[in-house]
N, C-alpha and C. Protein backbone atom coordinates (compact mmCIF):
# COMPACT_ATOMS: atom_id res chain seq x y z
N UNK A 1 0.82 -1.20 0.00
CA UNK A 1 0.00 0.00 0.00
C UNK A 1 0.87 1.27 0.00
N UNK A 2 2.10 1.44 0.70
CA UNK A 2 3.15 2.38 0.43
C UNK A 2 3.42 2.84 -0.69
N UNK A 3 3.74 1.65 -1.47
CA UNK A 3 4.45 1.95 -2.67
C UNK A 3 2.89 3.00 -3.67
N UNK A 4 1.82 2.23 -3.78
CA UNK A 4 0.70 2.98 -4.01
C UNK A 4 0.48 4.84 -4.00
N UNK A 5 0.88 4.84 -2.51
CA UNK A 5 1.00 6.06 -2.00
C UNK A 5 1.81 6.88 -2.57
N UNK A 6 3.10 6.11 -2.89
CA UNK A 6 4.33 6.74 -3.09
C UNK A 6 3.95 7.05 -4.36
N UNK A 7 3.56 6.40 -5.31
CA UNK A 7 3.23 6.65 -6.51
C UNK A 7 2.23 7.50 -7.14
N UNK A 8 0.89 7.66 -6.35
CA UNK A 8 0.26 8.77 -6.24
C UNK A 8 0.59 9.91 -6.14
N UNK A 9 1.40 9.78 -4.94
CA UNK A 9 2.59 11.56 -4.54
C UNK A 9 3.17 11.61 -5.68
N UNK A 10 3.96 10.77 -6.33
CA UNK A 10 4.75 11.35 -7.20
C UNK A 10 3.77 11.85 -8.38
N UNK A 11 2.53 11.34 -8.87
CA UNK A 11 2.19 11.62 -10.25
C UNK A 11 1.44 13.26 -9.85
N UNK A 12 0.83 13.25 -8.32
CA UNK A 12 -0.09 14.15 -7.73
C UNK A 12 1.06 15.39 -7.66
N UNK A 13 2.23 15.57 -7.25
CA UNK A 13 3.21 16.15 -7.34
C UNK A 13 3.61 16.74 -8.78
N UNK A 14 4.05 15.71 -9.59
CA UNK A 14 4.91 15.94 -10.71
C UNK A 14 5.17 16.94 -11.34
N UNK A 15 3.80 17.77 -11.79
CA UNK A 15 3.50 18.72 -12.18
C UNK A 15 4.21 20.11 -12.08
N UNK A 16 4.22 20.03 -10.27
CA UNK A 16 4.63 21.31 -10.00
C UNK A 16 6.54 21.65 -9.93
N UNK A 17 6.65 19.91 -10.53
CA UNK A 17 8.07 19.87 -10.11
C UNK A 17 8.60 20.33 -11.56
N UNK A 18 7.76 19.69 -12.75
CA UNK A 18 8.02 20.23 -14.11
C UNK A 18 7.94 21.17 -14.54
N UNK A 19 6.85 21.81 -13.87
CA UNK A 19 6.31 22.86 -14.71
C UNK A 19 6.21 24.43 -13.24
N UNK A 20 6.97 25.28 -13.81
CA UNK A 20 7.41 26.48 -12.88
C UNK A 20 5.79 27.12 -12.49
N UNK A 21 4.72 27.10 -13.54
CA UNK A 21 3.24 27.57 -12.94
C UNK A 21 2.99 27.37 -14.26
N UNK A 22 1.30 27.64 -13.78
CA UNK A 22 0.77 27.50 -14.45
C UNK A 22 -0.38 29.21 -15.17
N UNK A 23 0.17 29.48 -16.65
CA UNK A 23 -1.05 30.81 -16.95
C UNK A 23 -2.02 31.08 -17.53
N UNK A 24 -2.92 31.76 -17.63
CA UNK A 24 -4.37 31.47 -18.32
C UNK A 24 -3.95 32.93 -19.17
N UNK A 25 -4.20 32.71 -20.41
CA UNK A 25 -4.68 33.56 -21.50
C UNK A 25 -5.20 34.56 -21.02
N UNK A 26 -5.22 35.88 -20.82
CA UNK A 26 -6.19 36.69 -20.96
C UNK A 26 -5.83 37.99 -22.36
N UNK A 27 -6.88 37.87 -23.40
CA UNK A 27 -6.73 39.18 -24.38
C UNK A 27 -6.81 38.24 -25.53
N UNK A 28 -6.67 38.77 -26.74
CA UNK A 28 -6.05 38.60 -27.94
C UNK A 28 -5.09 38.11 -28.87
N UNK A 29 -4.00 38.62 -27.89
CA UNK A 29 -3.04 39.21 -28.81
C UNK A 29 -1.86 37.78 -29.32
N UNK A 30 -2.90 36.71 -28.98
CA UNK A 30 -1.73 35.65 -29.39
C UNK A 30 -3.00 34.53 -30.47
N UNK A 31 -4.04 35.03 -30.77
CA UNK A 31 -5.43 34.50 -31.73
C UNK A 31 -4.55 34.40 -33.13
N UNK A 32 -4.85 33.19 -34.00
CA UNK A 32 -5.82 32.22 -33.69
C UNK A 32 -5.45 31.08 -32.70
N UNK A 33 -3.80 30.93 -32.60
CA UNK A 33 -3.62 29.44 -31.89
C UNK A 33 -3.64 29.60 -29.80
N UNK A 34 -4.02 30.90 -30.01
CA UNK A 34 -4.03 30.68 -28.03
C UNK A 34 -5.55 31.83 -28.17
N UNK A 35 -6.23 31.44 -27.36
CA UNK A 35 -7.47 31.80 -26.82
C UNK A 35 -7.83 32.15 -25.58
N UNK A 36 -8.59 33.31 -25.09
CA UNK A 36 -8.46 33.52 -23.95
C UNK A 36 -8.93 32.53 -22.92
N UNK A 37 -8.52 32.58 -21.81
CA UNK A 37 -9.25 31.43 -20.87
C UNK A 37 -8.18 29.95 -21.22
N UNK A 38 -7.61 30.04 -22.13
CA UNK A 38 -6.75 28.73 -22.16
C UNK A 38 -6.10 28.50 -21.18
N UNK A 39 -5.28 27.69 -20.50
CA UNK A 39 -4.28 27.23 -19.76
C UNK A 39 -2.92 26.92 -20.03
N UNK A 40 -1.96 27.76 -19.48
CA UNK A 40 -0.71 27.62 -20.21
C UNK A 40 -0.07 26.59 -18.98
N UNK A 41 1.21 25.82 -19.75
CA UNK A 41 1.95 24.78 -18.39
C UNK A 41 3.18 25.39 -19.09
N UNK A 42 3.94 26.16 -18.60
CA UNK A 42 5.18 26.85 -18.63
C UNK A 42 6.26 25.99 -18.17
N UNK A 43 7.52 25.22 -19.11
CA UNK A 43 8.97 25.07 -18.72
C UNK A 43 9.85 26.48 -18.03
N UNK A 44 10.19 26.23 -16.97
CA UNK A 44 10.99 27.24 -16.89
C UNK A 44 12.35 27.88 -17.59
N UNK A 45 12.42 28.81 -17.63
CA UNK A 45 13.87 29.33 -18.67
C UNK A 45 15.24 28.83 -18.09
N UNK A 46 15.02 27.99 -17.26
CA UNK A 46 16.73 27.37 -16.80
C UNK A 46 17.17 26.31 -17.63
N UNK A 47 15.65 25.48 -18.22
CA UNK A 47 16.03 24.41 -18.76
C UNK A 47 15.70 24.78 -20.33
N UNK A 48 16.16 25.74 -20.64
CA UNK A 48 16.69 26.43 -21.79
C UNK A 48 18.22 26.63 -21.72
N UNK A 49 19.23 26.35 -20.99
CA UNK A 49 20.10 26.71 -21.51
C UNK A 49 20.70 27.10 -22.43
N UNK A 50 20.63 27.45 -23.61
CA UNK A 50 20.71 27.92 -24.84
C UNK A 50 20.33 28.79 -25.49
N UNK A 51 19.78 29.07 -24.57
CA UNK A 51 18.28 30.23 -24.81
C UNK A 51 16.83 29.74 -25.45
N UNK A 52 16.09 30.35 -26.16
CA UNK A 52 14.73 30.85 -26.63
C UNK A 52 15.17 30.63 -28.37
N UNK A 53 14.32 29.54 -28.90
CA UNK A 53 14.77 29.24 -30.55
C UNK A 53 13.53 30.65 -30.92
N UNK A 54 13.47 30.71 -32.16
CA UNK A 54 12.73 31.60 -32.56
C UNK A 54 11.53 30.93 -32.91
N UNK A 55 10.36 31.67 -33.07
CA UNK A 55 8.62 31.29 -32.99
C UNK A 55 8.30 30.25 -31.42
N UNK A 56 9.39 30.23 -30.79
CA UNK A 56 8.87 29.49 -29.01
C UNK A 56 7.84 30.48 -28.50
N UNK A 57 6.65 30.05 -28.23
CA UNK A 57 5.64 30.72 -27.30
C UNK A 57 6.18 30.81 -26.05
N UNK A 58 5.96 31.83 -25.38
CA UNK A 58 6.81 32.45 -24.27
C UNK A 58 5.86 32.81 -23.01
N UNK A 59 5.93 32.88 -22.04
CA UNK A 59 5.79 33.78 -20.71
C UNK A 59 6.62 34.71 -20.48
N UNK A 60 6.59 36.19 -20.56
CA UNK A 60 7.91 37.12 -19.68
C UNK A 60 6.75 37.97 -19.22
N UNK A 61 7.58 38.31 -18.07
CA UNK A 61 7.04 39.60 -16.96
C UNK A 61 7.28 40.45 -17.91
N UNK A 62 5.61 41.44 -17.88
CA UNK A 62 5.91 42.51 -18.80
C UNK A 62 6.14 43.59 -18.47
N UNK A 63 6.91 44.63 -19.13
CA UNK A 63 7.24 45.97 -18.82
C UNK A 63 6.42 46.86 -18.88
N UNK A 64 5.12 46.45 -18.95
CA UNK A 64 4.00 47.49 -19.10
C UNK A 64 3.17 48.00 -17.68
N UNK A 65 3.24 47.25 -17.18
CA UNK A 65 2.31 46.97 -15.88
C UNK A 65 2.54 46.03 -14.56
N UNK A 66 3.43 46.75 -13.71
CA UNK A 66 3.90 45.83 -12.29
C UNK A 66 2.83 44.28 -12.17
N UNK A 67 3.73 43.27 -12.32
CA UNK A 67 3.20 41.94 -11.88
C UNK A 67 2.37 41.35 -12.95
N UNK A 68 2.03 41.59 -13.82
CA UNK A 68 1.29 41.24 -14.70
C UNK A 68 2.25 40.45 -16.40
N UNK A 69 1.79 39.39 -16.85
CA UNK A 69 2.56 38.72 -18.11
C UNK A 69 2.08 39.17 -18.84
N UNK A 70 3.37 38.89 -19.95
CA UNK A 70 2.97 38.71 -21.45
C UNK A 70 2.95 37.24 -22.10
N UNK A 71 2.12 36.45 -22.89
CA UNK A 71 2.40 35.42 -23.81
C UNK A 71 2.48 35.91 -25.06
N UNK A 72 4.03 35.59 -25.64
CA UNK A 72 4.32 36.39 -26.53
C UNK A 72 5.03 35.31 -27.60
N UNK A 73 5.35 35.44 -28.70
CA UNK A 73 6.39 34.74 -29.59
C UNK A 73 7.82 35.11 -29.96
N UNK A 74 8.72 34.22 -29.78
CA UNK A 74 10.47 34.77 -29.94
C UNK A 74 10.14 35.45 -30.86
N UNK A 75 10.81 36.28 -31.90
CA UNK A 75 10.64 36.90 -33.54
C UNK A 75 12.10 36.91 -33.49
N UNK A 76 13.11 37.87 -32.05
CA UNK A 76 14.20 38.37 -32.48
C UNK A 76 15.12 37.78 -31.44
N UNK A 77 16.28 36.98 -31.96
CA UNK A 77 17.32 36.91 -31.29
C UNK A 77 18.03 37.34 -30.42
N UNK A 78 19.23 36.87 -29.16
CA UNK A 78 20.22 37.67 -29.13
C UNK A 78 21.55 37.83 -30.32
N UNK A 79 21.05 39.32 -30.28
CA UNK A 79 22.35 40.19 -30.93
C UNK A 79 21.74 40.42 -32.25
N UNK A 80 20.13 40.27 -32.32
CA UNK A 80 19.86 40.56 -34.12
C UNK A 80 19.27 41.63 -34.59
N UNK A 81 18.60 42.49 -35.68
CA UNK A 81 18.52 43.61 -36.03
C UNK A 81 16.98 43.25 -36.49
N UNK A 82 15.99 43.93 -35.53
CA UNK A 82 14.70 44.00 -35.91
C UNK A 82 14.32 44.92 -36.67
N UNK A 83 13.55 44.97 -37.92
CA UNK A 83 12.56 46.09 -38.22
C UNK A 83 11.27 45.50 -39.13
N UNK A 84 10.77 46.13 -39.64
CA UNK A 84 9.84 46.04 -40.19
C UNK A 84 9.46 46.82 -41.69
N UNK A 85 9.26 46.05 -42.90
CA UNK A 85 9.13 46.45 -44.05
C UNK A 85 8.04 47.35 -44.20
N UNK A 86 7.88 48.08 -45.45
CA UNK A 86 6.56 48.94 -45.54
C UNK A 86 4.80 48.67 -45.61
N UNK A 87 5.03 46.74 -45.57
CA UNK A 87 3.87 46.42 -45.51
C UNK A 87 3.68 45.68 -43.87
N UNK A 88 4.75 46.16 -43.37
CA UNK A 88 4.57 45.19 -41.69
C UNK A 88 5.05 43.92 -41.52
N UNK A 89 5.66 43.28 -42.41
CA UNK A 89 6.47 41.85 -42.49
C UNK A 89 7.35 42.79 -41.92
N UNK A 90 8.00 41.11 -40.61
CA UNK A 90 9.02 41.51 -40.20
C UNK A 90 10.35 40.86 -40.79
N UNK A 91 11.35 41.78 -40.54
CA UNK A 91 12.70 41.88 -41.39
C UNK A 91 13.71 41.61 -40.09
N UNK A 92 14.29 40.55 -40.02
CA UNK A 92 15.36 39.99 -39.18
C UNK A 92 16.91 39.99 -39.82
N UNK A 93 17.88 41.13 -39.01
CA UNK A 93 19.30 41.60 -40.20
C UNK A 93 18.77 41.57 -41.97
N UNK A 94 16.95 42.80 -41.92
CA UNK A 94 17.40 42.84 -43.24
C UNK A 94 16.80 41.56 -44.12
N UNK A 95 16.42 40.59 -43.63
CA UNK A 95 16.11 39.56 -44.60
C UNK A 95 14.51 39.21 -43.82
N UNK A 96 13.54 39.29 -44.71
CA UNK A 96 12.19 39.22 -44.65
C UNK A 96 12.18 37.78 -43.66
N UNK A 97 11.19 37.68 -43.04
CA UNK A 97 10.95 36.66 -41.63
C UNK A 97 9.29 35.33 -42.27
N UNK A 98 9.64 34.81 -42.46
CA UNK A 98 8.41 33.80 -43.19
C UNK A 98 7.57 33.72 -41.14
N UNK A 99 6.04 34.07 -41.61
CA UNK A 99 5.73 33.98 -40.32
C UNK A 99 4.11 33.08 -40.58
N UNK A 100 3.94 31.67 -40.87
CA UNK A 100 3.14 30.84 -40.68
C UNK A 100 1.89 30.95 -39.76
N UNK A 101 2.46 31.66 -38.40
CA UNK A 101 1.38 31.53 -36.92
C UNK A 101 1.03 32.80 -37.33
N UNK A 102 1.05 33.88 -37.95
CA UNK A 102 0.21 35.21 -37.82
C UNK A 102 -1.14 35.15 -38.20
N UNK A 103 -1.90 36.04 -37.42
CA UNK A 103 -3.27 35.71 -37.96
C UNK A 103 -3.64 36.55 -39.24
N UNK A 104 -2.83 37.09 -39.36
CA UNK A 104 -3.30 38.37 -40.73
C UNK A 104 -2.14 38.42 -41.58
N UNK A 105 -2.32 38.64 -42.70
CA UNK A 105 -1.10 38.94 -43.41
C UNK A 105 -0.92 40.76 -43.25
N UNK A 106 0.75 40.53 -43.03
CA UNK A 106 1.26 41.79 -43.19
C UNK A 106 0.58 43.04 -44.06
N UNK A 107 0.01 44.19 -44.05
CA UNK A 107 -0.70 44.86 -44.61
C UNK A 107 -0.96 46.00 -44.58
N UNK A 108 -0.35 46.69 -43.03
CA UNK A 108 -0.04 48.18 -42.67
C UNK A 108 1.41 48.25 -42.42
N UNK A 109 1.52 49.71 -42.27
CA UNK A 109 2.93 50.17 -41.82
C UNK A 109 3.55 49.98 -40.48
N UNK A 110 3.61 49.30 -39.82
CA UNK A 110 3.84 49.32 -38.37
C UNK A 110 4.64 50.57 -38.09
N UNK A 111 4.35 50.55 -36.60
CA UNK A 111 4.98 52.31 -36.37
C UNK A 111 6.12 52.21 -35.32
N UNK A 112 6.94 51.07 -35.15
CA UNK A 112 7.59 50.93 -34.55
C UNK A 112 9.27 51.22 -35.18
N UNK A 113 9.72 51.54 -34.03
CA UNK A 113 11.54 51.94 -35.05
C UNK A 113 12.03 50.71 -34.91
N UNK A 114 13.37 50.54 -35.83
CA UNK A 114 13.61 48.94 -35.86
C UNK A 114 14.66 48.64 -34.27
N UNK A 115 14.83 47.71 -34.45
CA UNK A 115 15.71 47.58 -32.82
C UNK A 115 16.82 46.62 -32.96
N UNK A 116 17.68 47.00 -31.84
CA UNK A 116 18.83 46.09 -32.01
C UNK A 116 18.38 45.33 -30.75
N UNK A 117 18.56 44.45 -30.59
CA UNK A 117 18.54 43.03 -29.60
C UNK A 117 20.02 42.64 -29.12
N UNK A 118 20.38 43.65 -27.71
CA UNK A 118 21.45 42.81 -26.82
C UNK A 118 21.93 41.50 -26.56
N UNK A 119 22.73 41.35 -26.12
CA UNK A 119 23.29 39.74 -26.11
C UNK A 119 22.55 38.87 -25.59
N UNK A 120 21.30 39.26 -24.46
CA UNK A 120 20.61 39.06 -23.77
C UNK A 120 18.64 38.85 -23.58
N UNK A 121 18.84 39.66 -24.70
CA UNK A 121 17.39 40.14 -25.01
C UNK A 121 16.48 39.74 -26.47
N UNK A 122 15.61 39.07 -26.59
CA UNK A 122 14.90 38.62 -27.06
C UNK A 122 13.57 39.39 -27.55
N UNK A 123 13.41 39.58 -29.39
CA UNK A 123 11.69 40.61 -29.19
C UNK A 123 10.93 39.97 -29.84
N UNK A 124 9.89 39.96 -28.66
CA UNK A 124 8.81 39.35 -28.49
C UNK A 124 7.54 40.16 -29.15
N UNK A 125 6.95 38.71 -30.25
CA UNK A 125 5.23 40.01 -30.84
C UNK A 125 4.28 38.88 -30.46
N UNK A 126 3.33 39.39 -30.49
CA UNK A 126 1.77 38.81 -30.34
C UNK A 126 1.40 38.00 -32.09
N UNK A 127 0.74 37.21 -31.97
CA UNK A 127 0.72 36.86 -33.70
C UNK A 127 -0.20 37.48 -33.63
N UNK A 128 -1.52 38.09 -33.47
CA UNK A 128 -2.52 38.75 -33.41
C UNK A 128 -2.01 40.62 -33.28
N UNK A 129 -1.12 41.20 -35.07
CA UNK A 129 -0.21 41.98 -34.30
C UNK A 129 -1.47 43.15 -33.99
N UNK A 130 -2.44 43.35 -34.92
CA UNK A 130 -3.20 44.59 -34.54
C UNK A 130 -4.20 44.64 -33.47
N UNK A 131 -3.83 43.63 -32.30
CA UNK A 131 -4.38 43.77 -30.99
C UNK A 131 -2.89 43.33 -30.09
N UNK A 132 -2.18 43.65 -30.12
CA UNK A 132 -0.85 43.09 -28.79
C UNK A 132 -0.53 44.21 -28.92
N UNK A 133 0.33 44.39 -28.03
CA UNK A 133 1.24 44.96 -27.32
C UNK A 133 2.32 44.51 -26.50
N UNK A 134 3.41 45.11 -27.45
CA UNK A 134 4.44 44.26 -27.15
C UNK A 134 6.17 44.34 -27.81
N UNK A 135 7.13 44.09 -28.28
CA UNK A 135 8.46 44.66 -28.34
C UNK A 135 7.95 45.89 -29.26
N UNK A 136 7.22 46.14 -30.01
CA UNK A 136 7.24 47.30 -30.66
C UNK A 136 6.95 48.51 -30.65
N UNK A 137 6.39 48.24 -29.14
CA UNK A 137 6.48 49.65 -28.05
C UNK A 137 7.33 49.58 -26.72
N UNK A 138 7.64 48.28 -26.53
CA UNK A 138 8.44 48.43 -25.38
C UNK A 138 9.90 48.05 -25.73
N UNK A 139 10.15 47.58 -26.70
CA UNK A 139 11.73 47.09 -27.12
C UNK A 139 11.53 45.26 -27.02
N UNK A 140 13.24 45.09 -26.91
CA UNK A 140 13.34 44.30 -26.77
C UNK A 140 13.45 43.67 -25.20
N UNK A 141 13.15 42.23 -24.66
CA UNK A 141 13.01 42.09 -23.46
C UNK A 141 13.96 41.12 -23.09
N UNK A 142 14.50 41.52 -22.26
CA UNK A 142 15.74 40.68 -21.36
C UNK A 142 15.13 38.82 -20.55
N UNK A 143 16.29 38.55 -21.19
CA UNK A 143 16.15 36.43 -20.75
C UNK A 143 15.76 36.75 -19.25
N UNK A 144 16.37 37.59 -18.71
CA UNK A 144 15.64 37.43 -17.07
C UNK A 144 14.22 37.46 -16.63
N UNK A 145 13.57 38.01 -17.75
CA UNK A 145 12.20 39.00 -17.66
C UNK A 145 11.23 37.90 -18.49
N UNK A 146 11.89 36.78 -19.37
CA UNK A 146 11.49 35.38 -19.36
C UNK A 146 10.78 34.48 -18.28
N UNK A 147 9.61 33.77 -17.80
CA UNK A 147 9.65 33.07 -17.10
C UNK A 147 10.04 31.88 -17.83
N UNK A 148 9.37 31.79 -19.07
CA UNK A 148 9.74 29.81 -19.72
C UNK A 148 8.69 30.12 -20.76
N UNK A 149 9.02 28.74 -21.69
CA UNK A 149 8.70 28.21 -22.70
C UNK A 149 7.37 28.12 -22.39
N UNK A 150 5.96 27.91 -23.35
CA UNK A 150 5.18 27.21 -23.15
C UNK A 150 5.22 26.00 -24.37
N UNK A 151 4.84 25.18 -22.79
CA UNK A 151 5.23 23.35 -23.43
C UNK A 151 3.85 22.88 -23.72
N UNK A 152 2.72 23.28 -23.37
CA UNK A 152 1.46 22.96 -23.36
C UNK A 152 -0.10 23.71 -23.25
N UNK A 153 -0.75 23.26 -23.81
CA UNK A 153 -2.11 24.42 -23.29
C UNK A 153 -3.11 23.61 -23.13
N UNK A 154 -3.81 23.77 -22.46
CA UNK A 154 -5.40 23.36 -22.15
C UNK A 154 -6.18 24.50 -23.11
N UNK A 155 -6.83 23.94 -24.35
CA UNK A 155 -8.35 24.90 -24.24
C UNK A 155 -9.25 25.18 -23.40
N UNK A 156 -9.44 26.35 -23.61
CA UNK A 156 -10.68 26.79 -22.93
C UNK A 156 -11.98 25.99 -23.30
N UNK A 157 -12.52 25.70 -22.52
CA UNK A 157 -13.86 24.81 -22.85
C UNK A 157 -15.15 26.04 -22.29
N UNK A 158 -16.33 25.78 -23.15
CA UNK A 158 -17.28 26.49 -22.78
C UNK A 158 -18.48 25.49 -22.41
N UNK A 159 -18.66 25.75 -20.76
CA UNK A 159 -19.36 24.90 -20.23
C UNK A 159 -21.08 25.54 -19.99
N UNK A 160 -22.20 25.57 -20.71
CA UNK A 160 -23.15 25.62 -20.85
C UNK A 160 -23.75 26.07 -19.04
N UNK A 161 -24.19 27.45 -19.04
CA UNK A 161 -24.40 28.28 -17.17
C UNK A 161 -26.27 27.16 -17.32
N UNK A 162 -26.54 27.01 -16.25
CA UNK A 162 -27.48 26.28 -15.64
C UNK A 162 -28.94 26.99 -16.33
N UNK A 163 -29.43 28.51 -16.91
CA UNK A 163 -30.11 29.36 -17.86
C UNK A 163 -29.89 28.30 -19.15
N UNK A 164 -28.54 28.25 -19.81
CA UNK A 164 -28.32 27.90 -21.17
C UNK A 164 -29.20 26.13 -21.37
N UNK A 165 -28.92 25.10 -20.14
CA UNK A 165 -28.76 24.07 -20.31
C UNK A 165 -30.53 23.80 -19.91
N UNK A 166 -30.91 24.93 -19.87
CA UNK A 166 -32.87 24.69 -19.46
C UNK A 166 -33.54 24.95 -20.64
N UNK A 167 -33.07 25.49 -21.60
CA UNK A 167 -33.52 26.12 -23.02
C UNK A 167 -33.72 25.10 -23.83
């Protein structure tokens, strides 16, 4: 019966040992593939050693608002040259960025200046760009200001209020 126990703890545990927390979606700015109300299960950024590959869905503490995240997408390296062409495709050192997860095709001018990305710092966009907020008003954002990868999501499920399910 121990061993039972023991095995329960560990699976009842596991979670929190893998995964640094857990975040829920709130907004836009990452539509169509994250939805609000989803559930994020975040790797922490230690077991990145290497850093952040580019298009990794992200958690970082944002610079906008004490205590509050961003879920955002890598776009820019450390040490690379962000900007943006005249139709809003983004341009990485200069060479156009193929971007699959956006929900819109490139189509306005973005109004952001282009940026250089420290040895350290990573810029982060929303694929949903004409609702985020995000490196292209605040810059680029430092690996510390990373919490982790997201490794997983729960959809949001819409569970029918006790009114809906009498109709």
């Amino acid at each position: 019966m121990s061993l039972f126990r023991s095995a329960a703890g560990f699976v009842v545990s596991a979670p929190a040992f893998l995964f640094r927390s857990h975040f829920r979606v709130y907004g836009d700015s990452m539509r169509p593939g994250l939805l609000p109300g989803d559930l994020l299960h975040v790797l922490p950024g230690s077991w990145t050693p290497g850093g952040f590959e580019r298009g990794a869905v992200v958690v970082a503490m944002s610079p906008a608002a004490g205590g509050s995240f961003w879920v955002k997408r890598v776009v820019g390296l450390p040490g690379e040259f962000v900007a943006f062409d005249d139709y809003g495709a983004v341009l990485i050192d200069d060479a156009p960025l193929p971007e699959p997860y956006r929900s819109e095709t490139p189509s306005e001018r973005q109004t952001s200046p282009p940026w250089l990305c420290d040895d350290d710092e990573y810029f982060l966009l929303g694929d949903n760009r004409a609702d985020s907020n995000d490196s292209r008003r605040y810059g680029p954002v430092s690996s510390q200001a990373i919490v982790g990868r997201v490794w997983f999501r729960w959809p949001r499920r819409h569970v029918p209020s006790i009114r809906e399910r009498k109709q």
